[in-house]
Structures are given as structure tokens and as C-alpha cells.
C-alpha atoms as a PDB file:
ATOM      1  CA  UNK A   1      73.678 106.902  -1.055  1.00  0.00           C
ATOM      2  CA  UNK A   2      75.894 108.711   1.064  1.00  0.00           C
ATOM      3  CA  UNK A   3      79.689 109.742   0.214  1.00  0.00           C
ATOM      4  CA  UNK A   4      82.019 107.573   1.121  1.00  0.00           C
ATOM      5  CA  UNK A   5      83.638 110.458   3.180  1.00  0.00           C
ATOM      6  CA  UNK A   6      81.013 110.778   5.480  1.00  0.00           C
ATOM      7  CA  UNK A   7      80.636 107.424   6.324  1.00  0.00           C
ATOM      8  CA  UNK A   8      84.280 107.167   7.396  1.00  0.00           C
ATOM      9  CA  UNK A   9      83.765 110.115   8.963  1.00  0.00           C
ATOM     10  CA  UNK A  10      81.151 108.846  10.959  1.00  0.00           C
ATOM     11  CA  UNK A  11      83.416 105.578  11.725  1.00  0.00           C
ATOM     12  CA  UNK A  12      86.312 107.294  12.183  1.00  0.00           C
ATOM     13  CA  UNK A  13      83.994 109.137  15.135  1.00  0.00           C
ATOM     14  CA  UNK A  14      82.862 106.206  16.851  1.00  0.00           C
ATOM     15  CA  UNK A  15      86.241 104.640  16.921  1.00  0.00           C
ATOM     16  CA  UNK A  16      87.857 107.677  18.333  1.00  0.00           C
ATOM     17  CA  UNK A  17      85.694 108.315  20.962  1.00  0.00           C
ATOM     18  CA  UNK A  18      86.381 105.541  23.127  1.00  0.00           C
ATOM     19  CA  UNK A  19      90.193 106.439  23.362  1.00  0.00           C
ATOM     20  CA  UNK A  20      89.263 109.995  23.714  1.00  0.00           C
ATOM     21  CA  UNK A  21      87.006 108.912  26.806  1.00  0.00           C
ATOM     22  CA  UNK A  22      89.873 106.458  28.504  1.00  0.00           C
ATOM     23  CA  UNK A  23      92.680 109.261  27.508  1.00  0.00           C
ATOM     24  CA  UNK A  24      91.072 111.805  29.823  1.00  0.00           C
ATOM     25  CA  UNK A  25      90.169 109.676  32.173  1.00  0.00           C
ATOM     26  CA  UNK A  26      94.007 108.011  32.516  1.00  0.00           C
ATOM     27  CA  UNK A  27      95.133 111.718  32.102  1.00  0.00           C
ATOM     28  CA  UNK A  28      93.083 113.057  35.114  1.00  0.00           C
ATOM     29  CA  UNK A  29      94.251 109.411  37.309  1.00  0.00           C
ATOM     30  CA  UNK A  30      97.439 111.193  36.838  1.00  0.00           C
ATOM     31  CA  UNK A  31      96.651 114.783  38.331  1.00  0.00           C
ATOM     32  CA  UNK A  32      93.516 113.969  40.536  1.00  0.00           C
ATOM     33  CA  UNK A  33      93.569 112.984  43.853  1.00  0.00           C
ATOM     34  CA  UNK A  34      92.306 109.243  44.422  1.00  0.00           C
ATOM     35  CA  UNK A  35      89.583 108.728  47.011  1.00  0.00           C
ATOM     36  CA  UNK A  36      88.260 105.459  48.126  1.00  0.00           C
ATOM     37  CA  UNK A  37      84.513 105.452  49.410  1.00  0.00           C
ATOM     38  CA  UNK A  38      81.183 103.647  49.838  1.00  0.00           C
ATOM     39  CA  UNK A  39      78.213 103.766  47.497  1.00  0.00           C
ATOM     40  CA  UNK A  40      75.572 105.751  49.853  1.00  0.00           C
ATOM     41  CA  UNK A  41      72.680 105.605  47.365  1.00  0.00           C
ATOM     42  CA  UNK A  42      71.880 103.954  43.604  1.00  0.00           C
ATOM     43  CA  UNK A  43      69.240 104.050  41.654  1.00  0.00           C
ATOM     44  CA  UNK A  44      68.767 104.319  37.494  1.00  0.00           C
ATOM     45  CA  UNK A  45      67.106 106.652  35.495  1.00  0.00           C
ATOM     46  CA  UNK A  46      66.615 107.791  32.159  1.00  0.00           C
ATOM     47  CA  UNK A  47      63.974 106.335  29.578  1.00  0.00           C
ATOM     48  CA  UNK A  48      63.815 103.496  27.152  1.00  0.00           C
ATOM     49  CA  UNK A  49      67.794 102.479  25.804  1.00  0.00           C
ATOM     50  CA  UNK A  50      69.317 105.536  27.729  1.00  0.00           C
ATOM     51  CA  UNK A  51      68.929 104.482  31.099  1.00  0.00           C
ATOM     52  CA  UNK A  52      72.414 104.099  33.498  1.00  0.00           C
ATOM     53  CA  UNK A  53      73.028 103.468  37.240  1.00  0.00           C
ATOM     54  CA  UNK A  54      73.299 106.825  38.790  1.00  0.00           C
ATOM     55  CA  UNK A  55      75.451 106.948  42.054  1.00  0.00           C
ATOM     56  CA  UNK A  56      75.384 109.445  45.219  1.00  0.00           C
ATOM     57  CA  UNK A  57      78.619 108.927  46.897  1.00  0.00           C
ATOM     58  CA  UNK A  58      79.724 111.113  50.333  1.00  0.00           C
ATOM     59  CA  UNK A  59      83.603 111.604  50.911  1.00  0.00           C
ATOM     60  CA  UNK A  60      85.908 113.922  52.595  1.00  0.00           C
ATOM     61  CA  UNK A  61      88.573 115.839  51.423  1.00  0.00           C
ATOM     62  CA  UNK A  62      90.609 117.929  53.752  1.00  0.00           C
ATOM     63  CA  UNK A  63      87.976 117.300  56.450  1.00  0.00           C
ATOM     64  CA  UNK A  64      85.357 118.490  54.532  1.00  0.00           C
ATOM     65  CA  UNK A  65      82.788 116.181  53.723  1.00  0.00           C
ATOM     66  CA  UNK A  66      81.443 116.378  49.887  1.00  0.00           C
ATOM     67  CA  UNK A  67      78.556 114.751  47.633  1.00  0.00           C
ATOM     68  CA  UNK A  68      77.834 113.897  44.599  1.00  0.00           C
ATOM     69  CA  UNK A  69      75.388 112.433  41.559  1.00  0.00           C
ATOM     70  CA  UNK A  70      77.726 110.700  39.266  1.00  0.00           C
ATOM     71  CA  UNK A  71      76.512 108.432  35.930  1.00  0.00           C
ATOM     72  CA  UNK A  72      77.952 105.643  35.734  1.00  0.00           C
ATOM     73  CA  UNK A  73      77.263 105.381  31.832  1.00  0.00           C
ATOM     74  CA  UNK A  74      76.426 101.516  32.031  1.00  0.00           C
ATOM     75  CA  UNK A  75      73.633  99.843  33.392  1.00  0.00           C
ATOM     76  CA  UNK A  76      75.566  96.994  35.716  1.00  0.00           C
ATOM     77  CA  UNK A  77      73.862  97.388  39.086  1.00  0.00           C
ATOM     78  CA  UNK A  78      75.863  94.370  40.781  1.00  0.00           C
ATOM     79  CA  UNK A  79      78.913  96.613  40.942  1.00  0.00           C
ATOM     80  CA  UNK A  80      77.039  99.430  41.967  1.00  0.00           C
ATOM     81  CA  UNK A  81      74.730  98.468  44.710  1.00  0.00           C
ATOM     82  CA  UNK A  82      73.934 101.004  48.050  1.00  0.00           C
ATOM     83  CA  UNK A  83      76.848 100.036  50.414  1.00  0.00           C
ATOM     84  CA  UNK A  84      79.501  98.703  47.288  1.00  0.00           C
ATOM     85  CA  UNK A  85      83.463 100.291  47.854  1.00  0.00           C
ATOM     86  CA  UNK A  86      84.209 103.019  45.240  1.00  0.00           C
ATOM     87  CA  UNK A  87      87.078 104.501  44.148  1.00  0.00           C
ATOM     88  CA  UNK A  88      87.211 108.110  42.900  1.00  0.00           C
ATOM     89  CA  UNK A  89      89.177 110.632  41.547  1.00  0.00           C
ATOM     90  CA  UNK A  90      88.545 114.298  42.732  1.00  0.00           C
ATOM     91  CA  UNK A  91      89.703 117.003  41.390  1.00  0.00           C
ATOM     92  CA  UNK A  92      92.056 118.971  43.685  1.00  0.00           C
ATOM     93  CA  UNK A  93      91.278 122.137  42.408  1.00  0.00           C
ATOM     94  CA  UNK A  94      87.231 121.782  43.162  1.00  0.00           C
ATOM     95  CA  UNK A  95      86.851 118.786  45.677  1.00  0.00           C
ATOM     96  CA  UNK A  96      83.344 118.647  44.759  1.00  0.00           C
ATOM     97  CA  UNK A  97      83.672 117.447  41.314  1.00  0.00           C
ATOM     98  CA  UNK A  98      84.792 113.650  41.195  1.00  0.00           C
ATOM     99  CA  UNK A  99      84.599 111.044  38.737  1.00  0.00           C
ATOM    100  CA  UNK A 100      84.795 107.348  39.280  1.00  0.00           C
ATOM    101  CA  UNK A 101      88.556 105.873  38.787  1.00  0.00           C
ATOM    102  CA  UNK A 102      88.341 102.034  36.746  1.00  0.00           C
ATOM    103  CA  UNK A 103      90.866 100.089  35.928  1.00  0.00           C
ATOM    104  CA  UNK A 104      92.529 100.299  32.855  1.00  0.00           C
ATOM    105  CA  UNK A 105      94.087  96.660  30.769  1.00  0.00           C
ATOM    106  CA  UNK A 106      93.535  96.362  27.517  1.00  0.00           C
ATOM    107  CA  UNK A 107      94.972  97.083  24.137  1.00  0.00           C
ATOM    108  CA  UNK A 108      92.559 100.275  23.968  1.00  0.00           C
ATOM    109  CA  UNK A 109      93.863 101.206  27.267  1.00  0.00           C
ATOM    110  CA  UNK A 110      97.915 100.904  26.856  1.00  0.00           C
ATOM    111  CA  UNK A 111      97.210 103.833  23.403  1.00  0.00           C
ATOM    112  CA  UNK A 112      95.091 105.614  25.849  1.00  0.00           C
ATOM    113  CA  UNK A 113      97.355 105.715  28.516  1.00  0.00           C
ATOM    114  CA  UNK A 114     100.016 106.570  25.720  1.00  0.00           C
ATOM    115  CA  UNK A 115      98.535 109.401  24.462  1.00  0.00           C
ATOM    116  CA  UNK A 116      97.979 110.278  28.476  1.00  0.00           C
ATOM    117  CA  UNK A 117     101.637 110.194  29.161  1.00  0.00           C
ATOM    118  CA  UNK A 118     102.429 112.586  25.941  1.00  0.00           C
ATOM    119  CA  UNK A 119      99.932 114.629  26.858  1.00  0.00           C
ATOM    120  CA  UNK A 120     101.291 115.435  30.591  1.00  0.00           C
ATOM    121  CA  UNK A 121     105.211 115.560  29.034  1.00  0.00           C
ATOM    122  CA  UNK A 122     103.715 118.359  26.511  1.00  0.00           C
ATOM    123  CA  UNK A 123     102.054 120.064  29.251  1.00  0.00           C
ATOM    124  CA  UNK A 124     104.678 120.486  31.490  1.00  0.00           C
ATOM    125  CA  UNK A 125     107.056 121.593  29.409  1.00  0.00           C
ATOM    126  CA  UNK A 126     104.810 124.770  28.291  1.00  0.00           C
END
């Protein structure tokens, strides 16, 4: 049987991850530039339990016109549908990296958005 340590190790890991995930996202709503947008293409892929709804999404950023693959890391192809609105964040520094922006409301989200908020404050005072 394995030590007790590891297995709350191992908990402790899939807890964390979640707010880790929604931190940097809520953290990069904050310094990336929002983009709304159509859904030009979707399709899924992968194999057995890790397939996803892949996206290709076109947009413009400073009149010049980007595109992109993004995962969507769930399989709901309602939302995602060829011709669906989008919203996205893109990162300023490299327009042609994006990721999509989602609404954040629950409990997870408020200590996500928390740690977000600390995060920025500590960064701009270094």
C-alpha cells in the first residue's frame, strides 16, 4: 500500500491544478488584449477518452489578420460549432498566440481571481 504522503500528494495535485489553470487564465484577462471573433472551422481529434473540440479562429490585430488551432480541452461541440462568436485573449506581445477568454463565477473562480490580483500587485511593484 502506498504512503499516505503520496497519496495526498497526488490529491493535493489534482486539487491544485484547477486553480492553477483559472489563475493564469484570469491573470492573462488582465494583461491580454480581448478580441471578439467567429469560429471559422471545428472539428475534434485525438483518440479514445482524449479527444477535445479543436478550433481555427481568424482575427485581426492592428490590421493584420492572424490564425490559429486552439484546444478547447472539453468536448462540447454546441458552443463550438463553424460560425459560433468567440471571444479571445491575445497576447499583445505576439498577436499570434491567443487563448479563448470564459467567464469566470464560481467559488473556484473568486480564489483564482484572488491569487490573480496578488499576483499582478507583486509584479508591478518589482
Amino acid at each position: 500500500m502506498p504512503d499516505k504522503w503520496i497519496i495526498g500528494l497526488v490529491l493535493a495535485i489534482i486539487l491544485l491544478t484547477p486553480i492553477f489553470r483559472r489563475t493564469q487564465a484570469i491573470f492573462l484577462r488582465k494583461k491580454w488584449r480581448p478580441i471578439d471573433t467567429t469560429i471559422s472551422r471545428s472539428y475534434i481529434a485525438g483518440s479514445g477518452e482524449a479527444n477535445a473540440v479543436f478550433v481555427i479562429v481568424r482575427y485581426i490585430v492592428d490590421g493584420q489578420f492572424y490564425s490559429a488551432t486552439i484546444d478547447t480541452n472539453t468536448m462540447d461541440e454546441f458552443n463550438y460549432r463553424t460560425g459560433n462568436p468567440i471571444s479571445l485573449l491575445v497576447n499583445p506581445r505576439k498577436p499570434g498566440s491567443c487563448i479563448i477568454d470564459v467567464d469566470y463565477d464560481g467559488l473556484l473562480d473568486r480564489l483564482a481571481n484572488w491569487l490573480a490580483s496578488n499576483l499582478i500587485r507583486l509584479q508591478q511593484r518589482g
